[in-house]
C-alpha atoms as a PDB file:
ATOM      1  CA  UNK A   1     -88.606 -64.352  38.993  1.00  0.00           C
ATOM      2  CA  UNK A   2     -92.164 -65.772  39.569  1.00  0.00           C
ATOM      3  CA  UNK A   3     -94.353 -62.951  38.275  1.00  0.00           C
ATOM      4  CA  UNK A   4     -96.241 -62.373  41.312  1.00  0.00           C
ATOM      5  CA  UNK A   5     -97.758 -59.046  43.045  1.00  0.00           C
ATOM      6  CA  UNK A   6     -94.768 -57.157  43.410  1.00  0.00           C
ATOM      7  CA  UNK A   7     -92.828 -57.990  40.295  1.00  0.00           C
ATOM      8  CA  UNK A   8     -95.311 -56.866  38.259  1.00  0.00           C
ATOM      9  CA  UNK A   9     -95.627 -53.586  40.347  1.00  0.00           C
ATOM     10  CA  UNK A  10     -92.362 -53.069  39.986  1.00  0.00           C
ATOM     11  CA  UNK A  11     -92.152 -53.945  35.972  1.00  0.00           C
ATOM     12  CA  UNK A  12     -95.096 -51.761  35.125  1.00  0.00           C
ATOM     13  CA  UNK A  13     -94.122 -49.082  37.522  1.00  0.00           C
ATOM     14  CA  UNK A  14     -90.748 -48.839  37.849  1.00  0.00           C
ATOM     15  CA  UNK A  15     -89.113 -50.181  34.255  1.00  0.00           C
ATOM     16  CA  UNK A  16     -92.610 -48.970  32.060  1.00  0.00           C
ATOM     17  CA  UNK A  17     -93.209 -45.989  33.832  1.00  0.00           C
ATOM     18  CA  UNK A  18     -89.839 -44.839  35.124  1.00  0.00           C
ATOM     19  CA  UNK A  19     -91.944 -44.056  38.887  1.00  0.00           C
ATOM     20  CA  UNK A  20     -89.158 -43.899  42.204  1.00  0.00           C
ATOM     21  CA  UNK A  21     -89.008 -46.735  44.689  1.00  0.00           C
ATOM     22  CA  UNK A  22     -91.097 -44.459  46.988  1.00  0.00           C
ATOM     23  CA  UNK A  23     -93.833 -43.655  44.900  1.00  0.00           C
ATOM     24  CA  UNK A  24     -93.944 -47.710  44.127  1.00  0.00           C
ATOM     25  CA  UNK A  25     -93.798 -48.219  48.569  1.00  0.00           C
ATOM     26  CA  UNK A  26     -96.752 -45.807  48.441  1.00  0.00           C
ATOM     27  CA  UNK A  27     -99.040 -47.532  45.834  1.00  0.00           C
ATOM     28  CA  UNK A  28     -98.018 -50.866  47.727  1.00  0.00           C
ATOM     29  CA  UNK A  29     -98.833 -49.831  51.530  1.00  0.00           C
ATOM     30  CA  UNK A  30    -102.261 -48.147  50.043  1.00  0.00           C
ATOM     31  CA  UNK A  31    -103.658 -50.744  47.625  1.00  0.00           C
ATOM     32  CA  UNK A  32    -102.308 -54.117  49.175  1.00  0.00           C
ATOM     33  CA  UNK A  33    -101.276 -52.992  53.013  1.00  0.00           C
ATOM     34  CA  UNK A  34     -97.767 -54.401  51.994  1.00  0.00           C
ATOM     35  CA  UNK A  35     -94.895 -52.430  53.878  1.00  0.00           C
ATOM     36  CA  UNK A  36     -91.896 -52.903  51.817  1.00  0.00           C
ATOM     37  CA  UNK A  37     -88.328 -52.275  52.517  1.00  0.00           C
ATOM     38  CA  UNK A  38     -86.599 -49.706  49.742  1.00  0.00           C
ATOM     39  CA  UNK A  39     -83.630 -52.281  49.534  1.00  0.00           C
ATOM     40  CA  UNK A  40     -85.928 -55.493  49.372  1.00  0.00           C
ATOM     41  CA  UNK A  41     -87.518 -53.785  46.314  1.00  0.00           C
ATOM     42  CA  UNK A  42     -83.928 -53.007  44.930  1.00  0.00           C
ATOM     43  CA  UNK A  43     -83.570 -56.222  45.094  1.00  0.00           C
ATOM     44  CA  UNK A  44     -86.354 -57.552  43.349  1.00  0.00           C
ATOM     45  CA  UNK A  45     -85.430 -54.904  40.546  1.00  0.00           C
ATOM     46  CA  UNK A  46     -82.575 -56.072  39.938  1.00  0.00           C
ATOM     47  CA  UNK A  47     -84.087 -60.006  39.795  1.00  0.00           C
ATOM     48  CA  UNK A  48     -86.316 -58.697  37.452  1.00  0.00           C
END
């Protein structure tokens, strides 16, 4: 994948850090006003 916004949330977050898919919707909805699905991010996890 392209490494764009939410790739390289996920890749620092979720692989580096080991943080849950809702903790990662959280930072996203806060920082960037991005609503995310839970199953569009599983998604892009498993593109990764």
């Amino acid at each position: 994948m392209k490494p764009d916004l939410i790739s390289q949330t996920l890749k620092t977050y979720f692989v580096e850090k080991g943080k849950t898919i809702k903790v990662i919707q959280r930072y996203l909805r806060i920082h960037y006003k991005l609503i995310m699905d839970e199953k569009v991010l599983m998604k892009r996890v498993q593109n990764l």
